[in-house]
N, C-alpha and C. Protein backbone atom coordinates (compact mmCIF):
# COMPACT_ATOMS: atom_id res chain seq x y z
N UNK A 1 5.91 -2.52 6.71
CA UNK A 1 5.33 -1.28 7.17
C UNK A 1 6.34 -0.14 7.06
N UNK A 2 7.90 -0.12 7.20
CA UNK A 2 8.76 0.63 6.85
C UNK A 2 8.54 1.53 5.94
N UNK A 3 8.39 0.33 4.28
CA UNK A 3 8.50 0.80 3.15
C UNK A 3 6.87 2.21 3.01
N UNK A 4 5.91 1.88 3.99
CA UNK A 4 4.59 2.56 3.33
C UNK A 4 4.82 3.63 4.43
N UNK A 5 5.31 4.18 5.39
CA UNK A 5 5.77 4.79 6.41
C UNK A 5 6.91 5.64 5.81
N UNK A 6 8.03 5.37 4.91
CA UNK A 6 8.59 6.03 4.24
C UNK A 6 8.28 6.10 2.96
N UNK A 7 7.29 5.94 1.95
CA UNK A 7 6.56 6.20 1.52
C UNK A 7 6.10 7.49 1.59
N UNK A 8 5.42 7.19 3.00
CA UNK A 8 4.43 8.62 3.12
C UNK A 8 5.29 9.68 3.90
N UNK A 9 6.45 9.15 3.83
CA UNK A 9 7.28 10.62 4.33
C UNK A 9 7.83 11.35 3.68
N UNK A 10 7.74 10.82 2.47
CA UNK A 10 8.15 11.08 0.90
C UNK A 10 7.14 11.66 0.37
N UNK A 11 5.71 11.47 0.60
CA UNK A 11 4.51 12.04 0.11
C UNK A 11 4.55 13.48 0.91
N UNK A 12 4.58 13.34 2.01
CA UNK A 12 4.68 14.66 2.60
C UNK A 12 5.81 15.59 2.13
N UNK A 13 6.87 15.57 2.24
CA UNK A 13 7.79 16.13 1.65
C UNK A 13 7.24 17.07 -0.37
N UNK A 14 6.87 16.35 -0.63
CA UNK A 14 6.87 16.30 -2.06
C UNK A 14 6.19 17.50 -2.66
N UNK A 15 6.27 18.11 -3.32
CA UNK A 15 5.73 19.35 -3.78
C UNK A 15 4.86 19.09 -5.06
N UNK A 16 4.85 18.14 -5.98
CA UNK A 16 4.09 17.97 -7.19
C UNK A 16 3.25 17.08 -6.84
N UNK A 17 1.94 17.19 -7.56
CA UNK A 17 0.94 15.72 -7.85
C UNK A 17 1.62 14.77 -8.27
N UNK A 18 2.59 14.63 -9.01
CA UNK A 18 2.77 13.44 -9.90
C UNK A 18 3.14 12.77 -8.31
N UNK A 19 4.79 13.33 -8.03
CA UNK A 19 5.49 12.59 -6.72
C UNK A 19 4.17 12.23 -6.23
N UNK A 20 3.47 12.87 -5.55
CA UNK A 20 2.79 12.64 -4.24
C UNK A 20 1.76 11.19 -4.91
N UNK A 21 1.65 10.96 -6.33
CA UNK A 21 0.52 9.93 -6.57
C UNK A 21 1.68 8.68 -6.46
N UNK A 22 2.20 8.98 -6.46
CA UNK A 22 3.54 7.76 -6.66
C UNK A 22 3.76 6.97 -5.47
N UNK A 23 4.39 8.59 -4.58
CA UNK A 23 4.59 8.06 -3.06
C UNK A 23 3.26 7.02 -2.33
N UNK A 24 1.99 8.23 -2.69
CA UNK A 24 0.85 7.62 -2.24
C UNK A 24 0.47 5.96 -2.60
N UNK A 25 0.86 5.61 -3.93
CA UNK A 25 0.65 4.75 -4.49
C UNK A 25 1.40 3.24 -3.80
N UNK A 26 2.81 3.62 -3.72
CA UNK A 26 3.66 2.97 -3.39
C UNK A 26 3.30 2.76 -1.77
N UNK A 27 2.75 3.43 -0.78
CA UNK A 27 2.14 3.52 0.31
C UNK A 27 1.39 2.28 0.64
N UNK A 28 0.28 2.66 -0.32
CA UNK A 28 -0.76 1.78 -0.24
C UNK A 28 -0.14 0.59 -0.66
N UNK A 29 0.27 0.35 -1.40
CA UNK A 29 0.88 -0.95 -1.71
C UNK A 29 1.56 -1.68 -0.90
N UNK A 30 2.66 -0.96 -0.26
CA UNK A 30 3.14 -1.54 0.82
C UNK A 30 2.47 -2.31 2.09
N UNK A 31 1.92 -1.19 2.48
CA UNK A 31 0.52 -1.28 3.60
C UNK A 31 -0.35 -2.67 3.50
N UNK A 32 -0.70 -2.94 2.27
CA UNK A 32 -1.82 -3.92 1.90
C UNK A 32 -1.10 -5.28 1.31
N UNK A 33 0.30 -4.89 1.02
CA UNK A 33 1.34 -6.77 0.66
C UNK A 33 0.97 -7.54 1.36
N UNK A 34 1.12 -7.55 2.93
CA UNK A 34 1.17 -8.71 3.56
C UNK A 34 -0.25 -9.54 3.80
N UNK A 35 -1.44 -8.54 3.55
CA UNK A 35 -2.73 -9.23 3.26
C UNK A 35 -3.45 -9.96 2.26
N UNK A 36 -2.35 -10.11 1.50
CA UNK A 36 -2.35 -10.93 0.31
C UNK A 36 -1.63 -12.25 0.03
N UNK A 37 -1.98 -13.22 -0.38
CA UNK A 37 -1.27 -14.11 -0.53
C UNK A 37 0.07 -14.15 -1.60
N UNK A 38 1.02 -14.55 -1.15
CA UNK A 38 2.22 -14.46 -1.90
C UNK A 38 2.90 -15.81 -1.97
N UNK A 39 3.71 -15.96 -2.84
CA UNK A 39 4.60 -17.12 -3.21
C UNK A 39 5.06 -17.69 -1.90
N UNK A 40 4.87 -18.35 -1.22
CA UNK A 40 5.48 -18.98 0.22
C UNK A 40 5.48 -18.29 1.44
N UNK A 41 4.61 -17.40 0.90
CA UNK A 41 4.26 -16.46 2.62
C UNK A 41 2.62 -16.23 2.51
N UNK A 42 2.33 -16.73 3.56
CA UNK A 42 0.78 -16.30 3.80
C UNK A 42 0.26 -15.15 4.19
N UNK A 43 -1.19 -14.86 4.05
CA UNK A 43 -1.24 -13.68 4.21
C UNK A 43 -0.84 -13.39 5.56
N UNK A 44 -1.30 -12.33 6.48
CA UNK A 44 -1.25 -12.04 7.70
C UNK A 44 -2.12 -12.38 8.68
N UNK A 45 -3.29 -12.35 7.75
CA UNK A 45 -4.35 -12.77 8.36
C UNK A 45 -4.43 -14.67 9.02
N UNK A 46 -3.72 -15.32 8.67
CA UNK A 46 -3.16 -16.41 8.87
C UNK A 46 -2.75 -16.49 10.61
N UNK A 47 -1.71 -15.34 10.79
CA UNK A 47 -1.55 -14.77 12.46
C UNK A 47 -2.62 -13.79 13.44
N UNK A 48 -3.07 -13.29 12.19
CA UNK A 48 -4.61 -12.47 13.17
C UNK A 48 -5.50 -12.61 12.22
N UNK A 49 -6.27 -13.83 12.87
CA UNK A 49 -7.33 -13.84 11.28
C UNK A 49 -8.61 -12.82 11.84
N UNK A 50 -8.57 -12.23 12.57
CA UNK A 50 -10.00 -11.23 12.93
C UNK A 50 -9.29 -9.78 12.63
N UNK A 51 -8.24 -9.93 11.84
CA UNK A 51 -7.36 -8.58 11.51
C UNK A 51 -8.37 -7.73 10.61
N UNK A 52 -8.81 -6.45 10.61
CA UNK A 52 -8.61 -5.38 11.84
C UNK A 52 -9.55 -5.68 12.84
N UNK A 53 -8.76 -5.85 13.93
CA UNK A 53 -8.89 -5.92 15.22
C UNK A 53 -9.12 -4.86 16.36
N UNK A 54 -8.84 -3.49 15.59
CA UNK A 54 -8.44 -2.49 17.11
C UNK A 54 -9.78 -1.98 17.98
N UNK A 55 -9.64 -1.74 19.59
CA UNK A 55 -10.70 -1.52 19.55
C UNK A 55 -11.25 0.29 18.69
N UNK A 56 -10.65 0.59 18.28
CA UNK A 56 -10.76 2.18 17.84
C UNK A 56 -11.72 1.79 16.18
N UNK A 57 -12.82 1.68 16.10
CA UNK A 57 -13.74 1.78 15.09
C UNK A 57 -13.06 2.30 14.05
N UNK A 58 -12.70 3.68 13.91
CA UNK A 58 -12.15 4.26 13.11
C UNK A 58 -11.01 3.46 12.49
N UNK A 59 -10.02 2.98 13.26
CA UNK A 59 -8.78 2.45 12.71
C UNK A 59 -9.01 1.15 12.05
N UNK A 60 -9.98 0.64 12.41
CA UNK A 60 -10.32 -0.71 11.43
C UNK A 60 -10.92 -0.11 9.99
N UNK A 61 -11.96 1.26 10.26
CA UNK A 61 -12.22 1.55 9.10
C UNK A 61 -11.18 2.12 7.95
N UNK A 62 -9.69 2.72 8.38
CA UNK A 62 -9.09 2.92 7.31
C UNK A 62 -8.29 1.64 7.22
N UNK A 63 -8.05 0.84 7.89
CA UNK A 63 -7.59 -0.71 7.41
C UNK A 63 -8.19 -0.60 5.78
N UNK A 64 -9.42 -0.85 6.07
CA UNK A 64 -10.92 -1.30 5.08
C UNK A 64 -10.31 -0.14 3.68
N UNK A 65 -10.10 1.22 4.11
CA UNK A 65 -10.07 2.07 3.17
C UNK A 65 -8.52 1.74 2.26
N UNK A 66 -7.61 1.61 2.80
CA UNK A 66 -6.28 1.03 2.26
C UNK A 66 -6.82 0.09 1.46
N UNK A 67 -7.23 -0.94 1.82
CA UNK A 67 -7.41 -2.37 1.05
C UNK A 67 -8.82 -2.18 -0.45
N UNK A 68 -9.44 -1.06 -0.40
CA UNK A 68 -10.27 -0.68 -1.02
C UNK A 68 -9.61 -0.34 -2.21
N UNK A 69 -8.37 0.96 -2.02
CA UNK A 69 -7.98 1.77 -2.95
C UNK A 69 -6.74 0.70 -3.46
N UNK A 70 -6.49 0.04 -2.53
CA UNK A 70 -5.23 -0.98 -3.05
C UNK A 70 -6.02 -1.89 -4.49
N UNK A 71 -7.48 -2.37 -3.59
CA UNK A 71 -7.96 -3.69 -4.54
C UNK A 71 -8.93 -3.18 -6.15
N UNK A 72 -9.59 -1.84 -5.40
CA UNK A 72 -10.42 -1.20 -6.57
C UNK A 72 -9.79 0.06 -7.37
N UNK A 73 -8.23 0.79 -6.97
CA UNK A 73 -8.43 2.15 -7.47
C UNK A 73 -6.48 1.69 -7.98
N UNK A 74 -5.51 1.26 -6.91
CA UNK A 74 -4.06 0.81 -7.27
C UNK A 74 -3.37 0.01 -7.84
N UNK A 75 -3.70 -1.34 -6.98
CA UNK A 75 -3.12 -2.20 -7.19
C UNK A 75 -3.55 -3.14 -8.52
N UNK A 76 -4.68 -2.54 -9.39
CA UNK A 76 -5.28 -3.27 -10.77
C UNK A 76 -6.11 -2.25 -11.32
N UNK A 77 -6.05 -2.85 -12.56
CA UNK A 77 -6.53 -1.76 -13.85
C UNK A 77 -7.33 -1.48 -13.65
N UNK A 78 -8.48 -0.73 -13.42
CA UNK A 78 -9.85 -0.65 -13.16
C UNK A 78 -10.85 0.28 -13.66
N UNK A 79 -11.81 0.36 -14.02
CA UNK A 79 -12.72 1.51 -14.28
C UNK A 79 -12.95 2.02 -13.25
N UNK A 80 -13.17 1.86 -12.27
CA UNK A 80 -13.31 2.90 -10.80
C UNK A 80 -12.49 3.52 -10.69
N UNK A 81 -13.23 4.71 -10.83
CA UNK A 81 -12.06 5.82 -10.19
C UNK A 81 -11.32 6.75 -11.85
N UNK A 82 -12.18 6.15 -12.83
CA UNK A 82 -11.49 7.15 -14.01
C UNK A 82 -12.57 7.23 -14.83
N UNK A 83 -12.27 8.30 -15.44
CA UNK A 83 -13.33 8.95 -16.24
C UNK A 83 -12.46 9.10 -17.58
N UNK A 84 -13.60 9.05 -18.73
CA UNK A 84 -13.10 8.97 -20.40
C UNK A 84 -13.55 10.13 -21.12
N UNK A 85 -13.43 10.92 -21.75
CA UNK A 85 -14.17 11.37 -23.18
C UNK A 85 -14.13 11.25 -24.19
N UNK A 86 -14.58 11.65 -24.97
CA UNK A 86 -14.44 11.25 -26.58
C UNK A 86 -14.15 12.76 -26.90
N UNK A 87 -13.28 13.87 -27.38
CA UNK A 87 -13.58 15.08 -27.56
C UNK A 87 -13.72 15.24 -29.13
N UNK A 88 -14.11 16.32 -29.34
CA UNK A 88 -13.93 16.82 -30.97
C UNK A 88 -13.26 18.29 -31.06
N UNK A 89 -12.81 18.37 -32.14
CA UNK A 89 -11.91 19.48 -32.39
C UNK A 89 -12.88 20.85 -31.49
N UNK A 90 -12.05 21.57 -30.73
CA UNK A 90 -12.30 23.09 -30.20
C UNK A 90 -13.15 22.82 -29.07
N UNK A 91 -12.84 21.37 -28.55
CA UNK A 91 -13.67 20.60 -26.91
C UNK A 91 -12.49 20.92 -26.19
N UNK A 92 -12.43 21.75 -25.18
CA UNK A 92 -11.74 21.68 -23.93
C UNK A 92 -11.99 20.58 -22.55
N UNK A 93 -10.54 19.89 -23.35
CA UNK A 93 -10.60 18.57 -22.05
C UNK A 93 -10.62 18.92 -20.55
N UNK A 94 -11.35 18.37 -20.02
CA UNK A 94 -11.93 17.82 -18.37
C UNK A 94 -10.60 17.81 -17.96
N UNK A 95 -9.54 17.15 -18.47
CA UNK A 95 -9.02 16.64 -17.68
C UNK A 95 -7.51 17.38 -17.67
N UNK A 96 -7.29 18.56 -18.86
CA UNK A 96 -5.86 19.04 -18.37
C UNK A 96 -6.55 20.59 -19.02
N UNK A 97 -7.96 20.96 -19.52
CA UNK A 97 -7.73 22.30 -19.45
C UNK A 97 -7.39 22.63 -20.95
N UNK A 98 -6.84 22.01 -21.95
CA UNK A 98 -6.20 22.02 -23.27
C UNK A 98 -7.76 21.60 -24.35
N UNK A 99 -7.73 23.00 -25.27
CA UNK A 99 -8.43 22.81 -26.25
C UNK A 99 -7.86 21.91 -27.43
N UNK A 100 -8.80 21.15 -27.45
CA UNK A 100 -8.38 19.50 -28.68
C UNK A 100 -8.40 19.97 -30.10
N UNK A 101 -7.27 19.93 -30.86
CA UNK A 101 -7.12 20.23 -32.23
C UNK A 101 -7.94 19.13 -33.30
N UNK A 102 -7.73 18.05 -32.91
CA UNK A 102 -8.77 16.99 -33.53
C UNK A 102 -9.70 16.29 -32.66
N UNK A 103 -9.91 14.93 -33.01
CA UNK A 103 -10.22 14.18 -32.69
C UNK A 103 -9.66 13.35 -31.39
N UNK A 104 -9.96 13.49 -30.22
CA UNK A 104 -9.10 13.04 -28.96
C UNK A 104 -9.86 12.86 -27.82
N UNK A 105 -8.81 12.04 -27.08
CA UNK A 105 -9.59 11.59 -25.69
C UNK A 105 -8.85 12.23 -24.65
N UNK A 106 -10.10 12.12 -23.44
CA UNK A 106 -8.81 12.53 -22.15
C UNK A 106 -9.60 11.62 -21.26
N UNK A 107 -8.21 11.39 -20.46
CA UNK A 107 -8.75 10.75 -19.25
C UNK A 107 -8.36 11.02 -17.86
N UNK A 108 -9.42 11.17 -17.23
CA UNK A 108 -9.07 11.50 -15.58
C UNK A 108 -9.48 10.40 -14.74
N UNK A 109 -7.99 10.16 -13.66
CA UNK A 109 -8.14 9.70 -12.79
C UNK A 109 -8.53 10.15 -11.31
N UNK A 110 -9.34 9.32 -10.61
CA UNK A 110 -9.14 9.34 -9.29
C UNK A 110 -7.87 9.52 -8.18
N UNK A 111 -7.77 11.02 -7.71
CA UNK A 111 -6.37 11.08 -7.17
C UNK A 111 -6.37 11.71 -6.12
N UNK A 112 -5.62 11.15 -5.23
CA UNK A 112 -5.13 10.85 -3.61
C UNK A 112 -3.74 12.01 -3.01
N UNK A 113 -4.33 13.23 -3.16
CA UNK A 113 -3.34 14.09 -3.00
C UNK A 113 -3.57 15.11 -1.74
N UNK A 114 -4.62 15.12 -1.10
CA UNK A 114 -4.94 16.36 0.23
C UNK A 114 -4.31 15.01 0.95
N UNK A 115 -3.08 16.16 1.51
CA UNK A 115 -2.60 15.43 2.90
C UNK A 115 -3.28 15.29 4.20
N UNK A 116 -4.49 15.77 4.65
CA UNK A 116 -5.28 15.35 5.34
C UNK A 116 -5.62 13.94 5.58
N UNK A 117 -5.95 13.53 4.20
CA UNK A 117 -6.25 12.60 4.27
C UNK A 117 -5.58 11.41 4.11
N UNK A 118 -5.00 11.47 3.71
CA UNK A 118 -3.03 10.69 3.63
C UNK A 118 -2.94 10.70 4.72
N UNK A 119 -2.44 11.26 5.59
CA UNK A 119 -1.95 11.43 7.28
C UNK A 119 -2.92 10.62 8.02
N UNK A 120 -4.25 10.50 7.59
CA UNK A 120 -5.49 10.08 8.17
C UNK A 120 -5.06 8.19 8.12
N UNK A 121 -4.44 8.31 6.86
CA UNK A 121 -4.43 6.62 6.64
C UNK A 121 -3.15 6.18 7.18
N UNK A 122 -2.39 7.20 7.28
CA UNK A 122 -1.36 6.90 7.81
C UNK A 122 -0.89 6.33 9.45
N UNK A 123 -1.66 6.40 9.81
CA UNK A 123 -2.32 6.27 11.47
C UNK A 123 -2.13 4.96 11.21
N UNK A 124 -3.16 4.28 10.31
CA UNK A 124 -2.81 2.59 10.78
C UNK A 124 -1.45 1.64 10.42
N UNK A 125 -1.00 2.32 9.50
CA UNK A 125 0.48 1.69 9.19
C UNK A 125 1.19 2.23 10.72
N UNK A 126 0.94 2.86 11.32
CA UNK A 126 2.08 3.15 12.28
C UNK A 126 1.24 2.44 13.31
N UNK A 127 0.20 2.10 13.30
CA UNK A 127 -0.56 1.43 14.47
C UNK A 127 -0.28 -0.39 14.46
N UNK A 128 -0.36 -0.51 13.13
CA UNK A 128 0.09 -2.09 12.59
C UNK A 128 1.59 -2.25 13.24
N UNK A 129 2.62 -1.22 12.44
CA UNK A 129 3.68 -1.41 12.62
C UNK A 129 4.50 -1.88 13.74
N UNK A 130 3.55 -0.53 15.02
CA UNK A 130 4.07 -1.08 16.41
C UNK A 130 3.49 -2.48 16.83
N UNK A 131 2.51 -2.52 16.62
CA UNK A 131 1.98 -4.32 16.60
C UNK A 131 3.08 -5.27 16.21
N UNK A 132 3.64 -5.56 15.01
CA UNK A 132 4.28 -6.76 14.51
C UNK A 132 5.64 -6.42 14.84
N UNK A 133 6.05 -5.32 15.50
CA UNK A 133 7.28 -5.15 16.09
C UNK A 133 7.50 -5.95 17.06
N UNK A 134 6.58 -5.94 17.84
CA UNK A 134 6.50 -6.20 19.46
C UNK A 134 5.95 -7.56 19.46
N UNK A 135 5.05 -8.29 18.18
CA UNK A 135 4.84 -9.89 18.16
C UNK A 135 5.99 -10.42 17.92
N UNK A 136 6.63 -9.64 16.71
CA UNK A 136 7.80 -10.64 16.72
C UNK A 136 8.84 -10.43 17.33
N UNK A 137 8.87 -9.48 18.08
CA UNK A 137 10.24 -9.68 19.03
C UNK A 137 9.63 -10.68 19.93
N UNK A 138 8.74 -10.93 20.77
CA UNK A 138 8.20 -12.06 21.66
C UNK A 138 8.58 -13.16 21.10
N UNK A 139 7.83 -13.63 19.98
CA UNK A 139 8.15 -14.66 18.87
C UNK A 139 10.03 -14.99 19.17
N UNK A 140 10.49 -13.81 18.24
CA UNK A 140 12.14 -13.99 18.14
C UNK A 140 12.54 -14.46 19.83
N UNK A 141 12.26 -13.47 20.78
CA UNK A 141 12.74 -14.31 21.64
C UNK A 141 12.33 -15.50 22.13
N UNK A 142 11.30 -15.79 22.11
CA UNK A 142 10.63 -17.18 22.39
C UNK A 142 11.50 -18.19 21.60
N UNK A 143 11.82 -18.22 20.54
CA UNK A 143 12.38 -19.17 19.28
C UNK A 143 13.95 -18.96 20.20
N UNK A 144 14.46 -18.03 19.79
CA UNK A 144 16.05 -17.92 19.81
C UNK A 144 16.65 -17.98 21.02
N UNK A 145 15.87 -17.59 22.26
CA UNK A 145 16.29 -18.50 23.47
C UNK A 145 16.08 -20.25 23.64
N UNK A 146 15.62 -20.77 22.64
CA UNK A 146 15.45 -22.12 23.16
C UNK A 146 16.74 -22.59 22.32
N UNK A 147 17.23 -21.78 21.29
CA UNK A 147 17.61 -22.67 20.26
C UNK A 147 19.17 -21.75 19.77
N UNK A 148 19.63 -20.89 20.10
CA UNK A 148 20.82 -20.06 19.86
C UNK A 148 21.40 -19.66 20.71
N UNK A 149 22.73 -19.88 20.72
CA UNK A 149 23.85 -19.55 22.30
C UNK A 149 24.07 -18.16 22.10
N UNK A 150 24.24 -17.40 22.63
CA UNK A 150 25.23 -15.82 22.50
C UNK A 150 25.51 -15.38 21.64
N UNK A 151 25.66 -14.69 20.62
CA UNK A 151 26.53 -14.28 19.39
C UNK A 151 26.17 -15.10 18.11
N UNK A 152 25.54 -16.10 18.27
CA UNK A 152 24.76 -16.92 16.59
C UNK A 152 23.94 -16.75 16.41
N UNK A 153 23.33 -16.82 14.98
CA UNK A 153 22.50 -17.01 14.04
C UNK A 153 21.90 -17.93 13.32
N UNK A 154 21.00 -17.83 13.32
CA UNK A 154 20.75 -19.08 12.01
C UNK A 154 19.29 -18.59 10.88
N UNK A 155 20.07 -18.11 9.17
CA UNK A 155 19.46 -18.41 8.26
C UNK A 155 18.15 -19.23 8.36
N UNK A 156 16.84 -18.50 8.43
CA UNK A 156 15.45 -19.80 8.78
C UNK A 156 15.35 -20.49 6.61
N UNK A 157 15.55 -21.78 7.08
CA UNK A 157 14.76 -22.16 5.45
C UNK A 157 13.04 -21.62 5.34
N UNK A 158 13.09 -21.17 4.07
CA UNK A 158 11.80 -20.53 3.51
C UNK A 158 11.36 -21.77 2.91
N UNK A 159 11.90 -23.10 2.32
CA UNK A 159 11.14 -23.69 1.73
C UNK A 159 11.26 -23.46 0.11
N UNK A 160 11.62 -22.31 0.18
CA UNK A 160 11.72 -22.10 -1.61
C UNK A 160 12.61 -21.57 -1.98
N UNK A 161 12.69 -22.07 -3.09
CA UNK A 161 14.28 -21.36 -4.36
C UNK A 161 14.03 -19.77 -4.31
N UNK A 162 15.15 -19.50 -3.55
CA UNK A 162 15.62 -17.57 -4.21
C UNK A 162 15.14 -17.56 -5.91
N UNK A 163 14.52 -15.96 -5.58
CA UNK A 163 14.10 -15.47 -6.83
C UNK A 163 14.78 -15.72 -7.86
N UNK A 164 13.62 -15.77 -9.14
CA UNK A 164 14.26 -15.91 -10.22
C UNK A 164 13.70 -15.87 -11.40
N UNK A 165 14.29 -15.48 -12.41
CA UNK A 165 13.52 -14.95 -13.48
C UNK A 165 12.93 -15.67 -14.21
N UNK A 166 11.59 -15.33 -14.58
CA UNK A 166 10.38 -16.23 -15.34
C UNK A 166 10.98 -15.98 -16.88
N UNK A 167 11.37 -17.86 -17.13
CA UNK A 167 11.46 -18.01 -18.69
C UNK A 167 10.49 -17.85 -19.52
């Protein structure tokens, strides 16, 4: 939740479309990792499987909206959300405004740039966030008082080989 939280503090900041589709992008992505299954980590839903949970209607609905733009518009190639043409010479493209000297295409995407609405989604990453702060410190202390004296640590095994590059 860090990474989509600074993310979007980076989106705010940002003065161009491009940054802000990036930041935005990288947002959503973050936001929606842990609801996915990954190499030796389960999703989240595994620890709250009725996840979104809140009672605030709204905040379950941009859960829903993250995981939408993550599964149909970000995180994979998709026809949703973009538009094609075919132009012919002296066609002014849709999509940047530029009269076509030949034969050419343009394409427009679907894009996530009024900070309104960014800020809007941003609510549940900071609503999640304080959540899994506060489970796993319970958790951590529950575990590390039964099992660590004062001042130690202990490395948890994951079960799997550190990353590594696909031959």
């Amino acid at each position: 939740m860090k990474f989509a939280s600074d993310a979007f503090q980076r989106f705010m900041k940002a003065n161009d479309d491009d940054a802000r589709h990036h930041f935005f992008l990288s947002m959503v992505i973050a936001y929606d990792r842990p609801f996915t299954e990954n190499h030796g980590i389960g999703s989240l839903r595994c620890e709250y499987p009725s996840f979104p949970d809140f009672p605030d209607a709204d905040m379950n609905l941009r859960h829903q909206r993250m995981m939408d733009l993550r599964n149909k518009l970000l995180g994979h190639s998709s026809i949703e959300g973009i538009k094609v043409w075919l132009l012919a010479p002296g066609a002014v493209s849709p999509a940047s405004g530029d009269t076509a000297v030949g034969y050419g295409y343009a394409v427009a995407k679907l894009g996530f740039t009024e900070t309104k609405f960014v800020s809007w989604l941003h609510d549940i990453i900071e609503l999640l966030a304080n959540r899994l702060d506060a489970d796993i410190g319970m958790v951590a202390k529950e575990i590390g008082s039964n099992y660590l004296k004062s001042g130690e640590m202990h490395l948890l095994d994951t079960g799997k080989k550190p990353f590594e590059w696909t031959k």
